[in-house]
Every structure is written in C-alpha cells, then in structure tokens.
N, C-alpha and C. Protein backbone atom coordinates (compact mmCIF):
# COMPACT_ATOMS: atom_id res chain seq x y z
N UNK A 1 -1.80 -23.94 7.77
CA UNK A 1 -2.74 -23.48 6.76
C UNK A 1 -2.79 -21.95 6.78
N UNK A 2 -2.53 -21.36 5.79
CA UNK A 2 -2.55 -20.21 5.78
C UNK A 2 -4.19 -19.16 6.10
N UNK A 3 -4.44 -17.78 6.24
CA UNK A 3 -5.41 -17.20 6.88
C UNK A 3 -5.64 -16.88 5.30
N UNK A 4 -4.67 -16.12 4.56
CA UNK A 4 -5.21 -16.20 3.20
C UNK A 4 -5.84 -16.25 2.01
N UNK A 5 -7.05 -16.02 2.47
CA UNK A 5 -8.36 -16.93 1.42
C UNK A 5 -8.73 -16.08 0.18
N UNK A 6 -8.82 -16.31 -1.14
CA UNK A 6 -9.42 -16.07 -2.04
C UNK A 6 -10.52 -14.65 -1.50
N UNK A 7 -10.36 -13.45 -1.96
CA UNK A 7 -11.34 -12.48 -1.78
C UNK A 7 -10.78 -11.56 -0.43
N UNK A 8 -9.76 -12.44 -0.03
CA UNK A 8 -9.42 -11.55 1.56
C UNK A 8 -8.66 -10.35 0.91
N UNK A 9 -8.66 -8.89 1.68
CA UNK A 9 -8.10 -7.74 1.93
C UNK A 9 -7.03 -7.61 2.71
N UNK A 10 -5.82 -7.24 2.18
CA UNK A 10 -4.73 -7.36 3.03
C UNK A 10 -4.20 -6.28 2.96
N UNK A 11 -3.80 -5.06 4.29
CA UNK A 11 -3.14 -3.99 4.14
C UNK A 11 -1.77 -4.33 4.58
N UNK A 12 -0.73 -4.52 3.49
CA UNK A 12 0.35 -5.03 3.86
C UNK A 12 1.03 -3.40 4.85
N UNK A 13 2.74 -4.48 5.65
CA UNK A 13 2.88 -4.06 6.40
C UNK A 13 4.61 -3.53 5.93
N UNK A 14 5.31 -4.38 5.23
CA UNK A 14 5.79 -5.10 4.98
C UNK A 14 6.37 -5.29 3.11
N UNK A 15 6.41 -3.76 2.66
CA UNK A 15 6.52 -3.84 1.16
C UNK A 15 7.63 -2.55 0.74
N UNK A 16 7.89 -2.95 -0.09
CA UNK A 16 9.02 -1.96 -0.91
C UNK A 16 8.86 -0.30 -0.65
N UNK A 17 9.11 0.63 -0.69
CA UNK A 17 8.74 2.58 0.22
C UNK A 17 9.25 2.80 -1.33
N UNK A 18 9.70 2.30 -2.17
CA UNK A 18 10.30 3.31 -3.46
C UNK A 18 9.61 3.22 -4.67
N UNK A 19 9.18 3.93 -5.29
CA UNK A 19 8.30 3.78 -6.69
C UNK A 19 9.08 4.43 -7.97
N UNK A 20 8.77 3.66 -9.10
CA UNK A 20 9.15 4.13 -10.44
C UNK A 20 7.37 4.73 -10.67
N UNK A 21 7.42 5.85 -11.04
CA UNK A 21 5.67 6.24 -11.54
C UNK A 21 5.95 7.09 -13.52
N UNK A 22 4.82 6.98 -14.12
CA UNK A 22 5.19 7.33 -15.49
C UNK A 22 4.07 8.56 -15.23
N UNK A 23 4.26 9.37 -15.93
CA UNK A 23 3.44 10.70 -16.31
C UNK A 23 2.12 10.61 -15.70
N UNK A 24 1.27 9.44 -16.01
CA UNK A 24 -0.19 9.45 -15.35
C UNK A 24 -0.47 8.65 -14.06
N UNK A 25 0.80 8.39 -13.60
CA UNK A 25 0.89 7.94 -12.13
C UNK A 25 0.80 6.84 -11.85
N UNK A 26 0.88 6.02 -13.04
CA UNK A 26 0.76 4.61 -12.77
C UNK A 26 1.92 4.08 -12.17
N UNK A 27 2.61 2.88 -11.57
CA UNK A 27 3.78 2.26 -11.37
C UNK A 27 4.13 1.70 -12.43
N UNK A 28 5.53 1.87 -12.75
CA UNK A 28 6.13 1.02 -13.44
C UNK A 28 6.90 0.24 -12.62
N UNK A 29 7.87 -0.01 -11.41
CA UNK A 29 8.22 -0.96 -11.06
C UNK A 29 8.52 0.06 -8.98
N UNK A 30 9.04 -1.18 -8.55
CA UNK A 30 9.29 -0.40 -7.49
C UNK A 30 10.76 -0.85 -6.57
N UNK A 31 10.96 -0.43 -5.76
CA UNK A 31 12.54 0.06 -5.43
C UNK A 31 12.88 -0.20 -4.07
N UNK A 32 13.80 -1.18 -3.67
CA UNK A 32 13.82 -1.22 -1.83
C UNK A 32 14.38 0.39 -1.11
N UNK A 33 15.23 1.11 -2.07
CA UNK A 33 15.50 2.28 -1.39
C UNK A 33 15.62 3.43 -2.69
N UNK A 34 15.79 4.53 -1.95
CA UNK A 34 15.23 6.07 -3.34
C UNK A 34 16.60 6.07 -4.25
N UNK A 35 17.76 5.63 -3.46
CA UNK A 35 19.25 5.77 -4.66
C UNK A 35 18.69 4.97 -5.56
N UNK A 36 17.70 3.61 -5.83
CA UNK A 36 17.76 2.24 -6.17
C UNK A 36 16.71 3.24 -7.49
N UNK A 37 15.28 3.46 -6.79
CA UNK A 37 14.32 4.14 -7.65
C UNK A 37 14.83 5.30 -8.75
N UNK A 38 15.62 6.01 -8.02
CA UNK A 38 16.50 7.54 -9.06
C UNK A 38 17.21 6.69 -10.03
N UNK A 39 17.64 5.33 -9.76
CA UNK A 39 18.45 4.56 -10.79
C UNK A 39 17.64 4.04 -12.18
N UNK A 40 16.42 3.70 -11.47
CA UNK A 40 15.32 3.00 -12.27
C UNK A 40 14.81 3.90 -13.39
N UNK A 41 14.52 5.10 -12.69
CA UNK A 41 13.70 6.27 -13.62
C UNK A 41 14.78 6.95 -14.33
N UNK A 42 13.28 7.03 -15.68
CA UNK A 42 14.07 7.60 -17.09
C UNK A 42 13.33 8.97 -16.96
N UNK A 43 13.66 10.08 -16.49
CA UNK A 43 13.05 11.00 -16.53
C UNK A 43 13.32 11.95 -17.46
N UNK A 44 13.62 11.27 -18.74
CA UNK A 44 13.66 11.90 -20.41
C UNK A 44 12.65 11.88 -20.48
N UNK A 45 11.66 10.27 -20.34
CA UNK A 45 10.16 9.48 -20.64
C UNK A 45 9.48 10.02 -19.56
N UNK A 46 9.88 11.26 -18.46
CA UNK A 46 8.97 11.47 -17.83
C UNK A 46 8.45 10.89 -16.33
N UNK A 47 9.39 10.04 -16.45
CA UNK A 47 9.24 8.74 -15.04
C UNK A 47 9.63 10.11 -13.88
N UNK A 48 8.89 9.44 -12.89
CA UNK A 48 9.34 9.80 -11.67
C UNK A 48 9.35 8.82 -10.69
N UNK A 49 10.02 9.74 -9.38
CA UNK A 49 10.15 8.63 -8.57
C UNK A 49 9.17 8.96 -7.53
N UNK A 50 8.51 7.92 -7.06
CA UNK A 50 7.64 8.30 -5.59
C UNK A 50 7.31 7.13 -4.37
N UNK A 51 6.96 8.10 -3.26
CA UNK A 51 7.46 6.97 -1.93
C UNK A 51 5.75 6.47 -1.76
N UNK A 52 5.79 5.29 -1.52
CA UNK A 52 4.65 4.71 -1.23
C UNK A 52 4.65 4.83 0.21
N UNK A 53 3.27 4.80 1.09
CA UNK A 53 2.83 5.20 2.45
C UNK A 53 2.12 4.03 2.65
N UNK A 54 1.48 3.38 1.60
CA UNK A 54 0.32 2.08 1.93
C UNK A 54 0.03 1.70 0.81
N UNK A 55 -0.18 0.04 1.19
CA UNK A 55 -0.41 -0.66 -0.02
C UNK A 55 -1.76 -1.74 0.76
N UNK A 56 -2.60 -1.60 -0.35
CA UNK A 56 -3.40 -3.02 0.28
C UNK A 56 -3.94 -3.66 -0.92
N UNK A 57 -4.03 -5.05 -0.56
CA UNK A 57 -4.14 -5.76 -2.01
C UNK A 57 -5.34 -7.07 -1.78
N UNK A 58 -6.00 -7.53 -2.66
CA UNK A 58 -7.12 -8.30 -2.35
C UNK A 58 -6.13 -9.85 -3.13
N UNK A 59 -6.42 -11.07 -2.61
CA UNK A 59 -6.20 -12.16 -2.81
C UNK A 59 -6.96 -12.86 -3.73
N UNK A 60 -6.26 -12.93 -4.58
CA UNK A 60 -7.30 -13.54 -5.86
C UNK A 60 -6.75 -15.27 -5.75
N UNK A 61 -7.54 -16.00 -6.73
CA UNK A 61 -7.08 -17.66 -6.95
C UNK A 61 -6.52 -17.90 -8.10
C-alpha cells in the first residue's frame, strides 16, 4: 500500500534537472539533460532553458 495519500507533500528526489521556461517563467516542458533542453527551446519565441534545484508537489485524487 502505498504512503501516498490524497493532500500529502512530496519533495521529490528524483526528477528531470532540465527546463524549457517561456518569457514569464513558466515551464513549458522539461529535459533529462541541457543538450536535450537547448534542443527543445525556441528561443525566436523567447524560450529559455533552465536547471531545476527542487521540485515538490502535493498529491491530489
């Protein structure tokens, strides 16, 4: 049975380091390594690329 529950906080350990980001910093997708991310981004549209440090995410149902 998983620890898992609906509402739990999880600071993963264990997630992708490469980011696609658009002008106002949102993600558009993300990247196992930075050759992979520089591939992804259209930086005509402004994309950049950036390294994630931490991610934590809440468990919804």
């Amino acid at each position: 049975m998983s620890n898992l529950r609906t509402g739990t906080t999880v600071k993963a350990t264990d997630f992708p380091k490469w980011l696609v980001i658009n002008e106002e910093g949102a993600v558009i997708t993300y990247a196992s390594t930075r050759k992979w991310a520089r591939e992804f981004a259209d930086h005509t549209r402004g994309e950049r690329i950036a390294q994630a440090t931490a991610l934590t995410y809440t468990v919804k149902k």
